[in-house]
N, C-alpha and C. Protein backbone atom coordinates (compact mmCIF):
# COMPACT_ATOMS: atom_id res chain seq x y z
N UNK A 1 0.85 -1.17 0.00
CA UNK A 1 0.00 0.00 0.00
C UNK A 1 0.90 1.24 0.00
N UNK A 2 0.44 2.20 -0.97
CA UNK A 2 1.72 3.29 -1.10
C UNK A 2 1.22 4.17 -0.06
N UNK A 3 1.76 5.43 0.11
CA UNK A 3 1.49 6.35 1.50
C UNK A 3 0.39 7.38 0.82
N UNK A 4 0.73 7.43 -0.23
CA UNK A 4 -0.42 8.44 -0.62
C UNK A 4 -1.94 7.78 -0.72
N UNK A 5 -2.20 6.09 -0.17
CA UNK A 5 -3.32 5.42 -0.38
C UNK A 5 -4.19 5.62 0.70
N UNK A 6 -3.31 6.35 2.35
CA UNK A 6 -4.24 6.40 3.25
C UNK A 6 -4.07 7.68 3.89
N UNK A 7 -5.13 8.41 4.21
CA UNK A 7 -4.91 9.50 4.57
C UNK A 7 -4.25 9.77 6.17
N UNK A 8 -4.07 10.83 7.08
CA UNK A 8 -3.07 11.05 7.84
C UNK A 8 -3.35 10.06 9.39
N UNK A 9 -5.09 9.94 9.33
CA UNK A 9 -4.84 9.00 10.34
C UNK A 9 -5.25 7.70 10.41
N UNK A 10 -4.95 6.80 8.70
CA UNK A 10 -4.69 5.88 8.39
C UNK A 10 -5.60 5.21 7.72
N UNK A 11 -6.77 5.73 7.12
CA UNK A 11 -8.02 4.88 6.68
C UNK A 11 -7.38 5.57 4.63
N UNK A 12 -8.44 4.29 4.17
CA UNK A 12 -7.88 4.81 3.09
C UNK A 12 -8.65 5.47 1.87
N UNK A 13 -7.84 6.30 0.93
CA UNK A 13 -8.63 7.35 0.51
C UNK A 13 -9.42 6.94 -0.46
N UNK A 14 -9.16 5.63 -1.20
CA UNK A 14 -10.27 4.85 -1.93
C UNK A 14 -10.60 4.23 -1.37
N UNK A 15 -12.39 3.74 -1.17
CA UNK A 15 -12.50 2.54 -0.31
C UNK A 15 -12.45 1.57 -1.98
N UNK A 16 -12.11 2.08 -2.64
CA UNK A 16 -12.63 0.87 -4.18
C UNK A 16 -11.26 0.25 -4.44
N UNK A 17 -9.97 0.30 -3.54
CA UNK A 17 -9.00 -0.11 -3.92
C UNK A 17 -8.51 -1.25 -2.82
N UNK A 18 -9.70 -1.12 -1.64
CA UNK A 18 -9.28 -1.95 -0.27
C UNK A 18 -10.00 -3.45 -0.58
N UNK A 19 -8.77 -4.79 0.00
CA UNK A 19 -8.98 -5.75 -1.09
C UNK A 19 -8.69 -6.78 0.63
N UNK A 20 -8.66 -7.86 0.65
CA UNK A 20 -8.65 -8.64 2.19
C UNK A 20 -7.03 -8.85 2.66
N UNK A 21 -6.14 -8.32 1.87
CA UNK A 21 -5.13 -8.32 2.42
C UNK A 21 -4.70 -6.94 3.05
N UNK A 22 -5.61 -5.94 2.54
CA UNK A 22 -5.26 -4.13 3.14
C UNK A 22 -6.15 -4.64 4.50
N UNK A 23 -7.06 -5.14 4.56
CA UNK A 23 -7.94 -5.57 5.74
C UNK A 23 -7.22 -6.08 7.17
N UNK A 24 -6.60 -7.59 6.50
CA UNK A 24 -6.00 -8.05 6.82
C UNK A 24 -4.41 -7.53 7.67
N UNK A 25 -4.09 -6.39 6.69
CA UNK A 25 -2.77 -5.67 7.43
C UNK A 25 -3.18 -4.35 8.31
N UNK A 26 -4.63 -3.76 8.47
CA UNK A 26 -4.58 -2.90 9.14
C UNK A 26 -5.70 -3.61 10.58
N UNK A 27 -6.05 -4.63 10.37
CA UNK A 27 -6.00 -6.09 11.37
C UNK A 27 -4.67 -5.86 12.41
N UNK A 28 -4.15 -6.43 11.69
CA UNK A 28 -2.73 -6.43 12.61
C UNK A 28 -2.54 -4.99 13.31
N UNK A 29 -2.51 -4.02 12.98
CA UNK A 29 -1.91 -2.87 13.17
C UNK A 29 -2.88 -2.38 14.48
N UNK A 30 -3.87 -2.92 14.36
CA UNK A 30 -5.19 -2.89 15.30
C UNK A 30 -5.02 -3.79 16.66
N UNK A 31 -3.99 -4.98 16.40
CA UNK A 31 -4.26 -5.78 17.58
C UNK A 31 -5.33 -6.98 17.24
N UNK A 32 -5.79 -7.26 16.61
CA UNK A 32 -6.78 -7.53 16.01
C UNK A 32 -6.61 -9.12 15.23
N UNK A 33 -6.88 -10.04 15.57
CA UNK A 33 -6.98 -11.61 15.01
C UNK A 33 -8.14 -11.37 14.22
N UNK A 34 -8.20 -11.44 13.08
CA UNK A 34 -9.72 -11.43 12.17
C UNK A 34 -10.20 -12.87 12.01
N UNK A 35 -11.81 -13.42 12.61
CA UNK A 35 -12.60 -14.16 12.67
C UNK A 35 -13.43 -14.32 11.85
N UNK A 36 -14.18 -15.29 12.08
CA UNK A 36 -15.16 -15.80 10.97
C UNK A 36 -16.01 -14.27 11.08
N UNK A 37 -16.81 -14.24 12.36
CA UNK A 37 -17.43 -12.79 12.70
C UNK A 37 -16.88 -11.24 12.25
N UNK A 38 -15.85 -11.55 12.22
CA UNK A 38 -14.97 -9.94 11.76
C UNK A 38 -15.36 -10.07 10.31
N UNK A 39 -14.89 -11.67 9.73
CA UNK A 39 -15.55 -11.33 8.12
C UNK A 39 -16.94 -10.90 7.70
N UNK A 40 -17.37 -11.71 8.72
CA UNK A 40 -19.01 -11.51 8.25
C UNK A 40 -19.43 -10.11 8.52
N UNK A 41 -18.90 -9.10 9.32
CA UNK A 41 -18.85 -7.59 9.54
C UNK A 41 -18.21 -6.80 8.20
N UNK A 42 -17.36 -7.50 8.24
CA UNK A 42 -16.79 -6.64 7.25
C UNK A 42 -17.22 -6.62 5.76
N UNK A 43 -17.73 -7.99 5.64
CA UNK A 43 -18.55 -8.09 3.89
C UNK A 43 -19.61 -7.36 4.19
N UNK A 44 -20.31 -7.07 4.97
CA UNK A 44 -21.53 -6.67 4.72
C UNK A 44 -21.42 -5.41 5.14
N UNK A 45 -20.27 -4.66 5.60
CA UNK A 45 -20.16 -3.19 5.52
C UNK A 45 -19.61 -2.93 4.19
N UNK A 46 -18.83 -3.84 3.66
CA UNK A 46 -18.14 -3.81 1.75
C UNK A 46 -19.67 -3.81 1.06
N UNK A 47 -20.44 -4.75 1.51
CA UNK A 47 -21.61 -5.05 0.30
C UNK A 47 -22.39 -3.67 0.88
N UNK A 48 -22.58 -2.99 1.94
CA UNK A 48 -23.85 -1.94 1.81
C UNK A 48 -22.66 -0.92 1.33
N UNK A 49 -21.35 -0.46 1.11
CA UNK A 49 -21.07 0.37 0.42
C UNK A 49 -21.02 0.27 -0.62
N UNK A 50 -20.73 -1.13 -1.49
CA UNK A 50 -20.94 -1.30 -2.89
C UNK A 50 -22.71 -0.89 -3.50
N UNK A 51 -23.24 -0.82 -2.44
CA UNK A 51 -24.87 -0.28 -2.50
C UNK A 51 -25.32 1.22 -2.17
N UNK A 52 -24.59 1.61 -1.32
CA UNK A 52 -25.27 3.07 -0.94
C UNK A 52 -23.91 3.94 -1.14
N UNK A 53 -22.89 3.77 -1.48
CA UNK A 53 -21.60 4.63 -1.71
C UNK A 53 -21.48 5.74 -0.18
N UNK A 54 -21.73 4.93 0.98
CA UNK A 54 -21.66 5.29 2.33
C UNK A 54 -21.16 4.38 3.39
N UNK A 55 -20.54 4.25 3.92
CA UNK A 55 -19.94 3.71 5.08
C UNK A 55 -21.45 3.35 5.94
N UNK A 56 -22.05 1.78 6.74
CA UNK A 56 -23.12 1.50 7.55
C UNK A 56 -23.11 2.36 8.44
N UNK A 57 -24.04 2.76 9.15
CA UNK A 57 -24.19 3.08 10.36
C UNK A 57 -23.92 1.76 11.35
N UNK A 58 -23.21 2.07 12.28
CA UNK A 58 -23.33 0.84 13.40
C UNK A 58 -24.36 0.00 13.46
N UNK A 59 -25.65 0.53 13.52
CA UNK A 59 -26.35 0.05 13.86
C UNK A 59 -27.21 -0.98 12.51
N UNK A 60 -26.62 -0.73 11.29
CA UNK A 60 -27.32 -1.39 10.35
C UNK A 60 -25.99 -3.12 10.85
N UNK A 61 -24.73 -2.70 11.18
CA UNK A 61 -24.00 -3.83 11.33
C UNK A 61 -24.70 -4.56 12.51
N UNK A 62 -25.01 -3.81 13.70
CA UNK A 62 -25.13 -4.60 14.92
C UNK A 62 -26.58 -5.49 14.41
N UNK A 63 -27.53 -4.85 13.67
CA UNK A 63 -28.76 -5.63 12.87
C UNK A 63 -28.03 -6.92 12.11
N UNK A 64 -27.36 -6.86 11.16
CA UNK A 64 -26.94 -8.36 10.59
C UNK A 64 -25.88 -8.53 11.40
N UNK A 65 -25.38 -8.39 12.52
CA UNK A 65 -25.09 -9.26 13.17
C UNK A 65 -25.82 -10.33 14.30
N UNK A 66 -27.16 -9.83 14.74
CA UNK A 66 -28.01 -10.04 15.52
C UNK A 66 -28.53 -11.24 14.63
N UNK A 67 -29.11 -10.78 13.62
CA UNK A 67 -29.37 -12.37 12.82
C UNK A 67 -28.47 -13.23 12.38
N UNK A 68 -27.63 -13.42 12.85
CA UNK A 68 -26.73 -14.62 12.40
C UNK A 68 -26.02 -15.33 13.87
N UNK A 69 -26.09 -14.36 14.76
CA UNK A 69 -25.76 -15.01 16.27
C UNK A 69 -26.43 -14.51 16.74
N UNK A 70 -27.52 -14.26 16.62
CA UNK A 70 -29.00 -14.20 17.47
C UNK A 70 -28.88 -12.80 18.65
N UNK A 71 -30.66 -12.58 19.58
CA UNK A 71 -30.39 -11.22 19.79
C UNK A 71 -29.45 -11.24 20.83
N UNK A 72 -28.57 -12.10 21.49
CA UNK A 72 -27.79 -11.56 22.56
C UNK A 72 -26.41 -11.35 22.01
N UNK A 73 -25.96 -11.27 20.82
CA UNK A 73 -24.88 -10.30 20.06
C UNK A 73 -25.16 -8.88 20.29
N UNK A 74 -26.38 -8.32 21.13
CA UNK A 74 -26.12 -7.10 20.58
C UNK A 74 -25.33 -6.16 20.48
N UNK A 75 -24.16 -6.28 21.36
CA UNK A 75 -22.57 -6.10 21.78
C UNK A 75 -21.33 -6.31 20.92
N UNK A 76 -22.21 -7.25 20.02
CA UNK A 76 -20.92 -7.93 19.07
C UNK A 76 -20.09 -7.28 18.54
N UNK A 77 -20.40 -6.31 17.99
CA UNK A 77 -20.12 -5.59 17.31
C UNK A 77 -18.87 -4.69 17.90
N UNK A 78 -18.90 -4.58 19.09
CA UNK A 78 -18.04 -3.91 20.30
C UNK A 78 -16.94 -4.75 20.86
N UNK A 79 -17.69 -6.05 20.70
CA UNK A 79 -16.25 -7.29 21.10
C UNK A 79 -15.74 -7.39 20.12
N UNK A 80 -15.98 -7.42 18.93
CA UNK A 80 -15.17 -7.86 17.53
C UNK A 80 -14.23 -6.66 17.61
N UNK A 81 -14.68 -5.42 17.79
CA UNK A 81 -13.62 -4.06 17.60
C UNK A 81 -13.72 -3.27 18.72
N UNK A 82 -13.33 -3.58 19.75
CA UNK A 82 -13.50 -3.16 21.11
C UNK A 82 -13.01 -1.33 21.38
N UNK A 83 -12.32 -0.72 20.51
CA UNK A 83 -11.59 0.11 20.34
C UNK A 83 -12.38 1.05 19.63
N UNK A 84 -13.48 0.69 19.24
CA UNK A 84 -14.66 1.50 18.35
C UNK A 84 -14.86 1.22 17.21
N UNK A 85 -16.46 1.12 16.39
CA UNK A 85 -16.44 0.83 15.35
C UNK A 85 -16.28 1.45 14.54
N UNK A 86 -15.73 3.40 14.65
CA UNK A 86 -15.25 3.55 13.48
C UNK A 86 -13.51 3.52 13.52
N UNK A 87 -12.94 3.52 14.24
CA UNK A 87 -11.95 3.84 14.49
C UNK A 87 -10.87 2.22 13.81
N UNK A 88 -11.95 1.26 14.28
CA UNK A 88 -11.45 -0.33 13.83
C UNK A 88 -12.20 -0.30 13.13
N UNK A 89 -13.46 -0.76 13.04
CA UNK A 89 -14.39 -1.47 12.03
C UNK A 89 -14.36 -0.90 10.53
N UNK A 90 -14.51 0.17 10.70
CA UNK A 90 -14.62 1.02 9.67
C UNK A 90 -13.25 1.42 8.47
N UNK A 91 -11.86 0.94 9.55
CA UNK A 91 -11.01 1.26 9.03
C UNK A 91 -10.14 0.19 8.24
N UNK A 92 -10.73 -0.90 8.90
CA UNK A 92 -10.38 -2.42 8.38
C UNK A 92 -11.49 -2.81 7.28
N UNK A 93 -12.51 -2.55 7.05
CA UNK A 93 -13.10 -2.61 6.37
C UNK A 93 -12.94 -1.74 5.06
N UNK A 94 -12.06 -1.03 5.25
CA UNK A 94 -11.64 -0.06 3.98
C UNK A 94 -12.38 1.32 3.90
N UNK A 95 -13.17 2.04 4.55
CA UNK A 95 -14.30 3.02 4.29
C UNK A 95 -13.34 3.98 4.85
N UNK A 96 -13.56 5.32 4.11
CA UNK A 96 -13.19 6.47 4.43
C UNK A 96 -13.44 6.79 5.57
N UNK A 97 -12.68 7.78 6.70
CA UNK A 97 -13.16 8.08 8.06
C UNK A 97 -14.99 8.84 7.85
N UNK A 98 -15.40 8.67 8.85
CA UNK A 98 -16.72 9.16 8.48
C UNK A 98 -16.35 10.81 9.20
N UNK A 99 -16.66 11.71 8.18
CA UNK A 99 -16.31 13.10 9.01
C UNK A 99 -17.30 13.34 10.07
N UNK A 100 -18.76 13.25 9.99
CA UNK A 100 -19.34 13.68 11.37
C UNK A 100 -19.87 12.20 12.01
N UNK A 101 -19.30 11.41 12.37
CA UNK A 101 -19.11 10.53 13.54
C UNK A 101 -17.95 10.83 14.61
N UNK A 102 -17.69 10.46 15.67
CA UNK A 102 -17.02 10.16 16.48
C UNK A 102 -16.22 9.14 16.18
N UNK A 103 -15.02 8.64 17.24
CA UNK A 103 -13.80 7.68 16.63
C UNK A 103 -14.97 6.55 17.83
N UNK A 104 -15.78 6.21 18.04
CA UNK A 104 -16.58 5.76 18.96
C UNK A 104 -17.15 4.56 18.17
């Protein structure tokens, strides 16, 4: 990944160029072992941006995560990226920082 691919506090400036090994290395950089669950977060924040050209709201993730490990995940989302979901989730997943969210 060249330096001009992520902006200054590390997410990157295309999300159309982030592929499972940019995932995969800002995983690591996170602390971060990626799981069956981290994938299943992370395709379906890739598939609603390949749909709405917007980064999910948390709460559309913590929804498909709830149906697939039922309603007492509703946390999941917080154990998978304990550090915040935009700050991890969002950034491993390839999506531009969201300007009016929090790193929360």
């Amino acid at each position: 990944m060249q330096a001009d691919e992520i902006d200054s506090e590390g997410y990157l400036v295309d999300p159309l160029i982030w592929n499972e090994q940019i995932a995969e290395k800002f995983a690591r950089q996170e602390n971060i072992q990626l799981t069956e669950d981290h994938w299943d977060a992370i395709h379906f924040m890739r598939q609603y941006y390949a749909e709405h050209q917007v980064a999910p709201d948390v709460r559309h993730v913590m929804k498909h995560l709830a149906v697939r490990l039922g309603p007492a995940s509703r946390n999941a989302i917080f154990e998978l990226f304990p550090y915040g979901y935009v700050k991890q989730a969002c950034k491993i997943a390839g999506m531009k920082r969201p300007r009016s969210w929090s790193t929360g």
